[in-house]
C-alpha atoms as a PDB file:
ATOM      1  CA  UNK A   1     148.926  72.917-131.682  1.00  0.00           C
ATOM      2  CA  UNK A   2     147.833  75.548-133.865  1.00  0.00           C
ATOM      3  CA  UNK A   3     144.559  76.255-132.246  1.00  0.00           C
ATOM      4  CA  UNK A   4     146.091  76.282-128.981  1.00  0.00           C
ATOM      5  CA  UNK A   5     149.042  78.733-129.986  1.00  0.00           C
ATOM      6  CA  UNK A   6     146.117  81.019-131.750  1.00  0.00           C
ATOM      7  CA  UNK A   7     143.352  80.757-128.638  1.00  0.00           C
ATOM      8  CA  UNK A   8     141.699  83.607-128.506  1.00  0.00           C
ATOM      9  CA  UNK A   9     142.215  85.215-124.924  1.00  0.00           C
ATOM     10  CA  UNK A  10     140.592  88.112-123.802  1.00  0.00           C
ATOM     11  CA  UNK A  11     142.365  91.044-122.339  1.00  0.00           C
ATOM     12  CA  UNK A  12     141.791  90.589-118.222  1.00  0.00           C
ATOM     13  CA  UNK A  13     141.383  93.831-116.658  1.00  0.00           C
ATOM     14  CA  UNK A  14     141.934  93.410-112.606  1.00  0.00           C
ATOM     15  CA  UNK A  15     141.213  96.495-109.984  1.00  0.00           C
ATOM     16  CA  UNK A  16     142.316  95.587-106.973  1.00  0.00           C
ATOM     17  CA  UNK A  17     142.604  97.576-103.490  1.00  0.00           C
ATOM     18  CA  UNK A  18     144.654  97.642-100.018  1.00  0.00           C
ATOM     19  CA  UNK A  19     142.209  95.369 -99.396  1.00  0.00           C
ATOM     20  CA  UNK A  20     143.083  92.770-101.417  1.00  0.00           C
ATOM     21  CA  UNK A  21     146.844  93.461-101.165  1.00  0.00           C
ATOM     22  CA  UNK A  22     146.724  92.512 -97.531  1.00  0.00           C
ATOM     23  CA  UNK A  23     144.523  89.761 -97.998  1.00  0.00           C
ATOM     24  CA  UNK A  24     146.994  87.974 -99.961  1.00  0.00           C
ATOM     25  CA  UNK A  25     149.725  88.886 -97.751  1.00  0.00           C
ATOM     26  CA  UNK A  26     147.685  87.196 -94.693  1.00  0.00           C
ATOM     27  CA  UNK A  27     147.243  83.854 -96.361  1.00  0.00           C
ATOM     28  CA  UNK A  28     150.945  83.613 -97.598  1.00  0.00           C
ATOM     29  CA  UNK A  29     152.218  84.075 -94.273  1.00  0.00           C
ATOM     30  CA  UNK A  30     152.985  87.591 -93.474  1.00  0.00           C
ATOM     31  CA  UNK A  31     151.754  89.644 -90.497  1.00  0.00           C
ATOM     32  CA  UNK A  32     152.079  86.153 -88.229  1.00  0.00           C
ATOM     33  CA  UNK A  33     153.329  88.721 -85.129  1.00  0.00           C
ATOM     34  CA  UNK A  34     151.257  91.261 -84.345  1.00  0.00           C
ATOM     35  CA  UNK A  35     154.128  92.659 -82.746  1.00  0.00           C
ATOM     36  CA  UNK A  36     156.538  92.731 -86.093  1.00  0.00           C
ATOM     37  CA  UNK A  37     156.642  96.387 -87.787  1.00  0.00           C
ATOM     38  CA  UNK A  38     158.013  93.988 -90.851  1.00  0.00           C
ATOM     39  CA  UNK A  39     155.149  92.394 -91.257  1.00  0.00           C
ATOM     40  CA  UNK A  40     152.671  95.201 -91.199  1.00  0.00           C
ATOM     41  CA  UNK A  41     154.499  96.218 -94.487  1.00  0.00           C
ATOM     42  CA  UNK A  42     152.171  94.185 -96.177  1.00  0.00           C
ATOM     43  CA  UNK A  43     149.246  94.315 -93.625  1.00  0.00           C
ATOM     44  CA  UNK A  44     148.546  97.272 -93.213  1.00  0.00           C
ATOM     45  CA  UNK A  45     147.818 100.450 -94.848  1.00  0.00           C
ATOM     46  CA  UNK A  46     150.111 102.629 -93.954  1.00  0.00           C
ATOM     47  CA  UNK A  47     152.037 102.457 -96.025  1.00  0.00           C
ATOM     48  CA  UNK A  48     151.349  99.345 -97.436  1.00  0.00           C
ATOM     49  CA  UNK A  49     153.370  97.410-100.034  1.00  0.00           C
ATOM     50  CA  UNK A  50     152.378  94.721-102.202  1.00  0.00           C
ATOM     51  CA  UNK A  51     154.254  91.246-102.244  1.00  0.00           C
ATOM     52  CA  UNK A  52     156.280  90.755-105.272  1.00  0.00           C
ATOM     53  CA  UNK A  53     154.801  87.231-105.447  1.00  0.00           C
ATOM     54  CA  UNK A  54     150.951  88.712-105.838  1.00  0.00           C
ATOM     55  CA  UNK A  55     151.530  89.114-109.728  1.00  0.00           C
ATOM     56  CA  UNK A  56     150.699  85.422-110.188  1.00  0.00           C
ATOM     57  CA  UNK A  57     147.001  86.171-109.346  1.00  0.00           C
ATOM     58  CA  UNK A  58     146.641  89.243-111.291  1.00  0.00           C
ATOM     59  CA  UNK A  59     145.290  89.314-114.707  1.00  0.00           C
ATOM     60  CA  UNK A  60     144.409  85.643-114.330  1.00  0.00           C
ATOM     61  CA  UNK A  61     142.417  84.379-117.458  1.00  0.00           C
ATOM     62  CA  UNK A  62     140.990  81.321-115.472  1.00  0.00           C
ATOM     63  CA  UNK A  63     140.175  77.833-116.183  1.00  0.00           C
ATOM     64  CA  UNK A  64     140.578  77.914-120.241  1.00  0.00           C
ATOM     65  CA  UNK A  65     141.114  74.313-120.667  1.00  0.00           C
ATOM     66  CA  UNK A  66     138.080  73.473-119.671  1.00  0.00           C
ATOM     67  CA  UNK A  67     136.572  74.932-122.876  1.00  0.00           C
ATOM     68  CA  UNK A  68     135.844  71.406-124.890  1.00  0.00           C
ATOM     69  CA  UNK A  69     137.262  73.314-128.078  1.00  0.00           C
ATOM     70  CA  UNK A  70     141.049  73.110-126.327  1.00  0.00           C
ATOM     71  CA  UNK A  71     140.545  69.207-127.135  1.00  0.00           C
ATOM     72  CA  UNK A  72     142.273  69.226-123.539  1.00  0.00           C
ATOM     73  CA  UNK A  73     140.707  66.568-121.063  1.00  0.00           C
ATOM     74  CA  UNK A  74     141.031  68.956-117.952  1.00  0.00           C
ATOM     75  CA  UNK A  75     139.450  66.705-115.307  1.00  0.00           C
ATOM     76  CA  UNK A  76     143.559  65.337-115.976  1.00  0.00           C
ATOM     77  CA  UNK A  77     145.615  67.903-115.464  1.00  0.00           C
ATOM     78  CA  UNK A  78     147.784  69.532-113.090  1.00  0.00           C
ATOM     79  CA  UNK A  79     150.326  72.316-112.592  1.00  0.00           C
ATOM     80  CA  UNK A  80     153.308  71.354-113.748  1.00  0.00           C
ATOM     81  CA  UNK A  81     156.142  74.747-113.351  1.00  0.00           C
ATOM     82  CA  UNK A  82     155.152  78.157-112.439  1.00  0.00           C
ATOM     83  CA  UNK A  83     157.784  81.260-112.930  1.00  0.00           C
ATOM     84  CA  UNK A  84     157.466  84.818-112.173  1.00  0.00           C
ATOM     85  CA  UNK A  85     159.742  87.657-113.132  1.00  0.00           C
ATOM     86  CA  UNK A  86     159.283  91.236-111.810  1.00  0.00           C
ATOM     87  CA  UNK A  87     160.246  94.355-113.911  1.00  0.00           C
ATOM     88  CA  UNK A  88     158.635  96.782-111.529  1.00  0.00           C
ATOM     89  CA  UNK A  89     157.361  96.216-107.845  1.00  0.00           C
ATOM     90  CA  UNK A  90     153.359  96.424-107.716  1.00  0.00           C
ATOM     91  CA  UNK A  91     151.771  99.229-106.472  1.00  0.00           C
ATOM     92  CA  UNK A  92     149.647  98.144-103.753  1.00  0.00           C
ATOM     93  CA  UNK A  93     146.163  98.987-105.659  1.00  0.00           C
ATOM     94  CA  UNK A  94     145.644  99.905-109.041  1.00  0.00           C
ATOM     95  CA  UNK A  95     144.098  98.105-112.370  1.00  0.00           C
ATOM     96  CA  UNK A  96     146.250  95.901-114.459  1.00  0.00           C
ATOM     97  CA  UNK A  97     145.908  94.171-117.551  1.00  0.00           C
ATOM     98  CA  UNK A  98     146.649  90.853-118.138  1.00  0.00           C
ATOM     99  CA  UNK A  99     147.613  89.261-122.063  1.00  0.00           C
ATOM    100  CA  UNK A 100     148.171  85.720-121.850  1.00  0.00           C
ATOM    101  CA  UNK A 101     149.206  83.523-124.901  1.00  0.00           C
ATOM    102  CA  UNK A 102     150.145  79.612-125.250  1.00  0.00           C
ATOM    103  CA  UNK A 103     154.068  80.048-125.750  1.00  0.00           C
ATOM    104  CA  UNK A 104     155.057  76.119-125.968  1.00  0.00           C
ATOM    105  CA  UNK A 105     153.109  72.720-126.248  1.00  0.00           C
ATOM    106  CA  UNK A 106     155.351  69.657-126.139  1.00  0.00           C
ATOM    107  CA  UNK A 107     154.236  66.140-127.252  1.00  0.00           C
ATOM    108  CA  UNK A 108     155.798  63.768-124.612  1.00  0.00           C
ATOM    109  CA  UNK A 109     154.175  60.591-126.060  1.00  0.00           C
ATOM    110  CA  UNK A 110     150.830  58.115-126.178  1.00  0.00           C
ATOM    111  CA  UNK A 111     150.452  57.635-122.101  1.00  0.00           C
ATOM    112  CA  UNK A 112     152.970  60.010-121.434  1.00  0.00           C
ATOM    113  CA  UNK A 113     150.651  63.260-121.414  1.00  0.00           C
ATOM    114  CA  UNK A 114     151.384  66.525-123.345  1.00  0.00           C
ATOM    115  CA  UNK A 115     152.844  70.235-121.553  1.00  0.00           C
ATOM    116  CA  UNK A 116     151.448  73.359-122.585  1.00  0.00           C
ATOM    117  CA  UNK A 117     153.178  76.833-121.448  1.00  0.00           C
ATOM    118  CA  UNK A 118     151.496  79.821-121.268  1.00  0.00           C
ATOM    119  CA  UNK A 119     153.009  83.189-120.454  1.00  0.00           C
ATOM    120  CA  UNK A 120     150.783  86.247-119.378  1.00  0.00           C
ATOM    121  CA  UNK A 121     151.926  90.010-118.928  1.00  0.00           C
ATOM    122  CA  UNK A 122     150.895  92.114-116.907  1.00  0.00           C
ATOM    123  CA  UNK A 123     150.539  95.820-117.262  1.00  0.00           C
ATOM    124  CA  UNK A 124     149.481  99.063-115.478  1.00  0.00           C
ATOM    125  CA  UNK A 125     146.350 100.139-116.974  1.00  0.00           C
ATOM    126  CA  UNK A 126     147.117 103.923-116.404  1.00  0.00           C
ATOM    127  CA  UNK A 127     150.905 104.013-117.440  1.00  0.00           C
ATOM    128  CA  UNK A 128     151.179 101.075-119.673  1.00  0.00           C
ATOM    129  CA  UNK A 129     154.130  99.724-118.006  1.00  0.00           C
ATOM    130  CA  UNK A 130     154.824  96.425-117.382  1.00  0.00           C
ATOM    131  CA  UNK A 131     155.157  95.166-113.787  1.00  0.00           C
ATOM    132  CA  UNK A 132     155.472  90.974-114.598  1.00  0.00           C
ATOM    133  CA  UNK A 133     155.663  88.625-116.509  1.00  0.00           C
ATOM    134  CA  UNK A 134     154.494  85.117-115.349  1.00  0.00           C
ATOM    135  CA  UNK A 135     154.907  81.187-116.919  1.00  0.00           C
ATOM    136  CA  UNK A 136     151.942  78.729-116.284  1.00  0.00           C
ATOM    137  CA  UNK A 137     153.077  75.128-117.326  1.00  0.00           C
ATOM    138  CA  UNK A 138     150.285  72.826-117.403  1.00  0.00           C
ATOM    139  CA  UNK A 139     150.985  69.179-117.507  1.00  0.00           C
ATOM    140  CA  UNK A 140     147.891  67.222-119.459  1.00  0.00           C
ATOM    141  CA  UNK A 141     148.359  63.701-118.547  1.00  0.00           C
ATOM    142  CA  UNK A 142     145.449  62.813-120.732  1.00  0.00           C
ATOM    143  CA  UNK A 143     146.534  64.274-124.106  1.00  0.00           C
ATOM    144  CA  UNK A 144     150.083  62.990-125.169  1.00  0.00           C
ATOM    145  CA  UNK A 145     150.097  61.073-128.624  1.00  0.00           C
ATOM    146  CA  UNK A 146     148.783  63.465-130.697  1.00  0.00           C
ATOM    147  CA  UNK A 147     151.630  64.011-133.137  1.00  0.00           C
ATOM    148  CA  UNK A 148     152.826  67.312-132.102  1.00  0.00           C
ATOM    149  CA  UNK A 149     156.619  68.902-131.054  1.00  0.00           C
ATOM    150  CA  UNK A 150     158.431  66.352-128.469  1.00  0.00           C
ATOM    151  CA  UNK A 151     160.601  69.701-128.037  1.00  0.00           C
ATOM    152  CA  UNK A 152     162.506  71.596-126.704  1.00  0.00           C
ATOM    153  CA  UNK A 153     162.228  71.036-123.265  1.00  0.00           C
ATOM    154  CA  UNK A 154     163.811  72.823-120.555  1.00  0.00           C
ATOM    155  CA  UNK A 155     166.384  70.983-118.102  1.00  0.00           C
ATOM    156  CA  UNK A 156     165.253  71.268-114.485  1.00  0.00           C
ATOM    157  CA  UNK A 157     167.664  73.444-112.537  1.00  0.00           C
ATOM    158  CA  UNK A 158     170.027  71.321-110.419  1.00  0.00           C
ATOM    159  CA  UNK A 159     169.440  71.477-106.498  1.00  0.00           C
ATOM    160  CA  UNK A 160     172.599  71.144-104.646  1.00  0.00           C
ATOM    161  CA  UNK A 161     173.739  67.966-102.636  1.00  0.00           C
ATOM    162  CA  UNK A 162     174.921  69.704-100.209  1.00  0.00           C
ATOM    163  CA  UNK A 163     173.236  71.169 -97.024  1.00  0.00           C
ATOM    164  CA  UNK A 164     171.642  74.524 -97.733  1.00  0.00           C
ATOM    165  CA  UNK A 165     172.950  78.125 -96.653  1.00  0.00           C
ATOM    166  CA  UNK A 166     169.670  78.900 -95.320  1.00  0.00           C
ATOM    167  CA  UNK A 167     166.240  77.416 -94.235  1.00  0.00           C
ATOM    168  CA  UNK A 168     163.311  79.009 -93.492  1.00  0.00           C
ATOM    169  CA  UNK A 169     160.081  77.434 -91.778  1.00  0.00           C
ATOM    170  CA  UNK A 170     156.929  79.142 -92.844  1.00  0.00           C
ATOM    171  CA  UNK A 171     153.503  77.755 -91.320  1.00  0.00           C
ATOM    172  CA  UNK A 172     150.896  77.482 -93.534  1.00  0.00           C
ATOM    173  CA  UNK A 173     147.493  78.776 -91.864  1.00  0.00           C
ATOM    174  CA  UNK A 174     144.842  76.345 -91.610  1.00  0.00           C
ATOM    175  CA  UNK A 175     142.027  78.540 -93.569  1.00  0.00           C
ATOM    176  CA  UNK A 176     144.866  79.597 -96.150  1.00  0.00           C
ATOM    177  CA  UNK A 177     143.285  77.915 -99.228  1.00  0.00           C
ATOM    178  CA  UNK A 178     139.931  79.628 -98.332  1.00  0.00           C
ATOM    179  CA  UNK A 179     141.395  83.129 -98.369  1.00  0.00           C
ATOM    180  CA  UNK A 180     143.706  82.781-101.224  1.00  0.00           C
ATOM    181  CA  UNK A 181     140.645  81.994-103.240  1.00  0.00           C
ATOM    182  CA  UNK A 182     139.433  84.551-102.694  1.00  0.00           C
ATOM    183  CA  UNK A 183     141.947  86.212-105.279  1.00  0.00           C
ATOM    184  CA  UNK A 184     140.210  84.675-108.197  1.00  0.00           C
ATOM    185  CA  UNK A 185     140.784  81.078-108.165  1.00  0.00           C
ATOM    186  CA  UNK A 186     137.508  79.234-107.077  1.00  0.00           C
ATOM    187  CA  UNK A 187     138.014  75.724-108.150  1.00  0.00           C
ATOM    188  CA  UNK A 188     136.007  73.665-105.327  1.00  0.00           C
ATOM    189  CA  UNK A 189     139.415  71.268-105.157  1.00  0.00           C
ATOM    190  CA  UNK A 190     140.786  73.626-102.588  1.00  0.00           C
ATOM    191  CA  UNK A 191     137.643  74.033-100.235  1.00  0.00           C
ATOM    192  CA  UNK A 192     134.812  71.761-100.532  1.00  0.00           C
ATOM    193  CA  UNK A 193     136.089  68.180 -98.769  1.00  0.00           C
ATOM    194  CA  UNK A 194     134.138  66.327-101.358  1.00  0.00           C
ATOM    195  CA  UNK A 195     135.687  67.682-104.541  1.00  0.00           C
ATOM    196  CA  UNK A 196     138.979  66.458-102.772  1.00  0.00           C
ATOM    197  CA  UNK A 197     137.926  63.466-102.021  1.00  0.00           C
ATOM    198  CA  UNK A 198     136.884  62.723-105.527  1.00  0.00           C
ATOM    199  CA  UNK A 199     140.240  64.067-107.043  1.00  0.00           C
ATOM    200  CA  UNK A 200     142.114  61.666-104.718  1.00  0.00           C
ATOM    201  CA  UNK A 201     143.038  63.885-101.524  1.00  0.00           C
ATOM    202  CA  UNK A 202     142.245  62.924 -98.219  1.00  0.00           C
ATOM    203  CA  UNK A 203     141.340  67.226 -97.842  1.00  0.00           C
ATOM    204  CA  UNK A 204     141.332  70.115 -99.680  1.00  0.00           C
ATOM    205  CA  UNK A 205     144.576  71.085-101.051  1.00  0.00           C
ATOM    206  CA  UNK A 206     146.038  74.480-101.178  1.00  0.00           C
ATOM    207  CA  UNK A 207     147.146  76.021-104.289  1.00  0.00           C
ATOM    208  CA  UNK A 208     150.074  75.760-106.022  1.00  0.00           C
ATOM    209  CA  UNK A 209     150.031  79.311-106.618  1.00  0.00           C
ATOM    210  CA  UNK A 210     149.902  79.878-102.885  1.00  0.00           C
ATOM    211  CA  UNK A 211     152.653  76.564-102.593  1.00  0.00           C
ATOM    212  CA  UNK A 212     155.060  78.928-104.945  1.00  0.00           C
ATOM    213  CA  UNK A 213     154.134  82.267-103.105  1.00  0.00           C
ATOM    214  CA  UNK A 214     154.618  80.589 -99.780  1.00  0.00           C
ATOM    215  CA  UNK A 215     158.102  79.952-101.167  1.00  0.00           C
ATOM    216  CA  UNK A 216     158.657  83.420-102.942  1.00  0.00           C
ATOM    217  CA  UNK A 217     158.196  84.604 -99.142  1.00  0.00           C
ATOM    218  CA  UNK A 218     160.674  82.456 -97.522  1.00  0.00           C
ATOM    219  CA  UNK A 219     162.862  84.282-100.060  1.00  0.00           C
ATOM    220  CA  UNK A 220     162.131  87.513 -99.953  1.00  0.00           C
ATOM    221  CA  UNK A 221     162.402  87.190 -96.048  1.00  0.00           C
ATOM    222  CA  UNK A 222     165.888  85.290 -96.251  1.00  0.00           C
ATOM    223  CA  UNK A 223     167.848  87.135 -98.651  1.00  0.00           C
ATOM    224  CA  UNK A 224     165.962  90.558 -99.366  1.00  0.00           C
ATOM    225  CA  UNK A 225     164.908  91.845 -95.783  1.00  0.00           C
ATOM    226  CA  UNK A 226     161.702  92.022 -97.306  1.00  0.00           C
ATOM    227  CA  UNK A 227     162.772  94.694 -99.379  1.00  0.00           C
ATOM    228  CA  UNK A 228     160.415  94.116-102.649  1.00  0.00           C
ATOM    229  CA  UNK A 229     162.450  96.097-104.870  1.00  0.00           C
ATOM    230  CA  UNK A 230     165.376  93.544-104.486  1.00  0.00           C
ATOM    231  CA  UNK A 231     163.440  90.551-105.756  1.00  0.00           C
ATOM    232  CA  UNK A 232     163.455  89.999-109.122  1.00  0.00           C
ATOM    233  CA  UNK A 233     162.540  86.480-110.294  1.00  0.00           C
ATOM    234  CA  UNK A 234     162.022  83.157-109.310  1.00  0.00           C
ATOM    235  CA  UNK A 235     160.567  79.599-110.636  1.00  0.00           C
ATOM    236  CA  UNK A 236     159.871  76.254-109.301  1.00  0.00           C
ATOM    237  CA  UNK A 237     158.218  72.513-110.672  1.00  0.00           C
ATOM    238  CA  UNK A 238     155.464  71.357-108.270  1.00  0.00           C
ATOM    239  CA  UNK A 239     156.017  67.820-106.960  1.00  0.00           C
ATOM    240  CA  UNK A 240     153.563  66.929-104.225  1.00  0.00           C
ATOM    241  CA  UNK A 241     150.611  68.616-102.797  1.00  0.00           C
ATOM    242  CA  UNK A 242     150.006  70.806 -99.336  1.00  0.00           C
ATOM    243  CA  UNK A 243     147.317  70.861 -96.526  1.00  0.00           C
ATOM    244  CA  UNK A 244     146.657  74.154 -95.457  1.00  0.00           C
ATOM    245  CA  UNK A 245     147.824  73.929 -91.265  1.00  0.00           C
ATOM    246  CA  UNK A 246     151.418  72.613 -92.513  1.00  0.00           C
ATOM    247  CA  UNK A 247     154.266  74.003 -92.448  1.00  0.00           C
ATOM    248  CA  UNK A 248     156.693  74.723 -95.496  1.00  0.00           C
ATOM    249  CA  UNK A 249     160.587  74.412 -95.195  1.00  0.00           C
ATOM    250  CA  UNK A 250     162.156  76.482 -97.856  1.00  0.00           C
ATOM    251  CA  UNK A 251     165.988  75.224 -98.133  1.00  0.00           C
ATOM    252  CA  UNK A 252     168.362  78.156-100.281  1.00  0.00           C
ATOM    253  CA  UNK A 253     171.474  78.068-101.526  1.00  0.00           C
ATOM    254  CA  UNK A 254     172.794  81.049-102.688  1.00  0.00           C
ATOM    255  CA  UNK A 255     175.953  82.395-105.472  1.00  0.00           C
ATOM    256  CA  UNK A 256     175.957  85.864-105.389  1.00  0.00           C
ATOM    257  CA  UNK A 257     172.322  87.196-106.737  1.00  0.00           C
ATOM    258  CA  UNK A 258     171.610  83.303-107.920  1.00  0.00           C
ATOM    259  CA  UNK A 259     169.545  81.601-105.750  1.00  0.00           C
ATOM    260  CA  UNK A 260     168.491  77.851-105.530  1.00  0.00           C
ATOM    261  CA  UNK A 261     165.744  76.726-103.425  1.00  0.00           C
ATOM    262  CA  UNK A 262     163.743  73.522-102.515  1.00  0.00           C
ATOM    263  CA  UNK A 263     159.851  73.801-100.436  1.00  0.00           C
ATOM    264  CA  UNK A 264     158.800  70.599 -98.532  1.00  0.00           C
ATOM    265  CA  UNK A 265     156.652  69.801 -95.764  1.00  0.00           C
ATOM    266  CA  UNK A 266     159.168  67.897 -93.172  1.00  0.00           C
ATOM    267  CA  UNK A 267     156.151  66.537 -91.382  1.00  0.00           C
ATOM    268  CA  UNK A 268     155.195  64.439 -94.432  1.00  0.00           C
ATOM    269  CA  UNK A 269     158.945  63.975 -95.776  1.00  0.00           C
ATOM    270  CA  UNK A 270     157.673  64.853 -98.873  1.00  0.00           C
ATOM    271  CA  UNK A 271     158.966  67.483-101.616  1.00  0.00           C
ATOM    272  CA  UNK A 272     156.683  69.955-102.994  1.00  0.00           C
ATOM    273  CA  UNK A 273     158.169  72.526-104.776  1.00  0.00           C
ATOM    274  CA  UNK A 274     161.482  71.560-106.448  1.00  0.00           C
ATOM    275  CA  UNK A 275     164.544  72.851-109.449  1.00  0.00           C
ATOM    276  CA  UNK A 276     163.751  75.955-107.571  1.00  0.00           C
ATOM    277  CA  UNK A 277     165.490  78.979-109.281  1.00  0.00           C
ATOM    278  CA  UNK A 278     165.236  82.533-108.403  1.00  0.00           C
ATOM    279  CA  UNK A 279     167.231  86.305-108.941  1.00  0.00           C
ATOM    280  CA  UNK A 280     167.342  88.944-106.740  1.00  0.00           C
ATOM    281  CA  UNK A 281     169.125  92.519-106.334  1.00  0.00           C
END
C-alpha cells in the first residue's frame, strides 16, 4: 500500500493539435452526417471545439502496473470505474500536464482481488489552470489477500426502475478501436485479433475509455445541445465489453442538473456501462 500510494509518476506533458481533437471526435461518434453543422463543431476547424470527454486521454501516464515493482499481476486486471469532472472546457490544441497519484487501494479479500484508484489532473501548461480532473479504478483480480484496507468503498449510484426520460442510440464505427488508439493507448487487446483471442474475446474490444466517452456523448447530445460548457461531470462502472460496429444505447434519467445513465449494447442484451452518474449546467 505504501509503495503504491508513494509511486513515483512522472509529470506527462501532452501537445496535441486540431488534428487530434477531431480525431477523437470521429471515433466517439460525432460528425456521423456530413450534412449536420452540429457535428462539424468537433470536426472541423473552424472553429473547432474539443469534446469535454477528451480529458480522459490527456496526460495519460500509461500502463504502470505492468512495472513488476507494483507487485500487481497485470496480465489480471481490468477497468473497474472511470470518472471525469471538468473545471474548464479544453481548448481544442494546446499542451497539458498530467499529475497522477494512487488515491485509494482497497483489500477485498484472498480470491476476491484488490481496487486501486488513481486520480490524475490535468493542467494547461501555459496558464497553469486546471481543465480536469479524472478517476481510474483498476480492479486487480489477482492481488486481494494481502492484508491491506477492506475500506471505504463507495456505494454504486442507484439506476432507476423505471423507464428512462431519454435514450439515445449511438453506433459505434467498426475501425473505432483503431483510431482511438491512436490517442495514446496501444495495448494490442484492442486491435490485433490474436491478443483478443488469448485474453478471452472472440475480437478486439474497444476501450473502455472510448465505452465511457461514447456515453459522455450520448449526454452531452441529450441534455446539453452539445454545448461543452454545460457539461460538467460524469462517472460510470464498466460491466461487459464492446465490439467496435455496435451500437450503444445510453438510457438517462434526469432531476434537475442530476443525471443518471445506463450504456448497453441491445443487440447483445448485455450492460456495459452501469451506476452511471453525471452533472451538467
Amino acid at each position: 500500500v505504501a509503495r503504491l500510494k508513494s509511486w513515483p509518476f512522472a509529470d506527462v506533458e501532452t501537445t496535441y493539435t486540431d488534428r487530434d481533437t477531431m480525431l477523437y471526435a470521429l471515433c466517439v461518434g460525432a460528425g456521423r452526417d456530413p450534412l449536420d453543422p452540429v457535428g462539424l463543431r468537433f470536426t472541423y476547424e473552424s472553429p473547432l471545439q474539443a469534446l469535454p470527454t477528451m480529458a480522459v486521454v490527456l496526460g495519460y501516464p500509461g500502463s504502470w502496473m505492468n512495472d513488476p515493482a507494483s507487485g500487481i499481476d497485470y496480465r489480471r486486471v481490468v477497468h473497474g470505474e472511470n470518472a471525469l469532472t471538468i473545471h474548464h472546457p479544453l481548448p481544442p490544441a494546446g499542451t497539458v500536464v498530467g499529475r497522477t497519484r494512487v488515491t485509494r487501494i482497497v483489500d477485498k479479500g484472498a480470491g476476491k482481488g484488490a481496487v486501486v484508484t488513481a486520480e490524475r489532473t490535468i493542467t494547461d501548461k501555459a496558464s497553469g489552470m486546471r481543465l480536469a480532473t479524472t478517476e481510474h479504478v483498476t480492479f486487480c483480480r489477482a492481488d486481494g489477500g494481502f492484508g491491506g484496507p477492506d475500506g471505504p468503498v463507495k456505494a454504486p449510484h442507484p439506476v432507476p426502475e423505471s423507464a428512462p426520460h431519454h435514450v439515445c442510440d449511438l453506433p459505434v464505427l467498426p475501425q473505432a478501436a483503431l483510431i482511438y488508439r491512436l490517442s495514446g493507448d496501444y495495448n494490442p487487446l484492442h486491435a490485433d485479433p490474436a491478443s483478443a483471442k488469448k485474453a478471452g474475446f472472440k475480437a478486439p474490444i474497444l476501450h473502455g475509455r472510448c465505452t465511457f466517452s461514447i456515453a459522455g456523448h450520448a449526454i452531452l447530445k441529450t441534455l446539453c445541445d452539445y454545448d461543452p460548457a454545460r457539461f460538467i461531470a460524469m462517472e460510470g462502472r464498466f460491466s461487459s465489453p464492446v465490439y467496435p460496429g455496435e451500437t450503444i444505447r445510453t438510457e438517462i434519467w434526469r432531476d434537475g442538473n442530476a443525471v443518471t445513465f445506463r450504456s448497453t449494447v441491445p443487440a447483445r442484451g448485455v450492460t456495459v456501462l452501469n451506476n452511471g452518474r453525471a452533472e451538467i449546467r
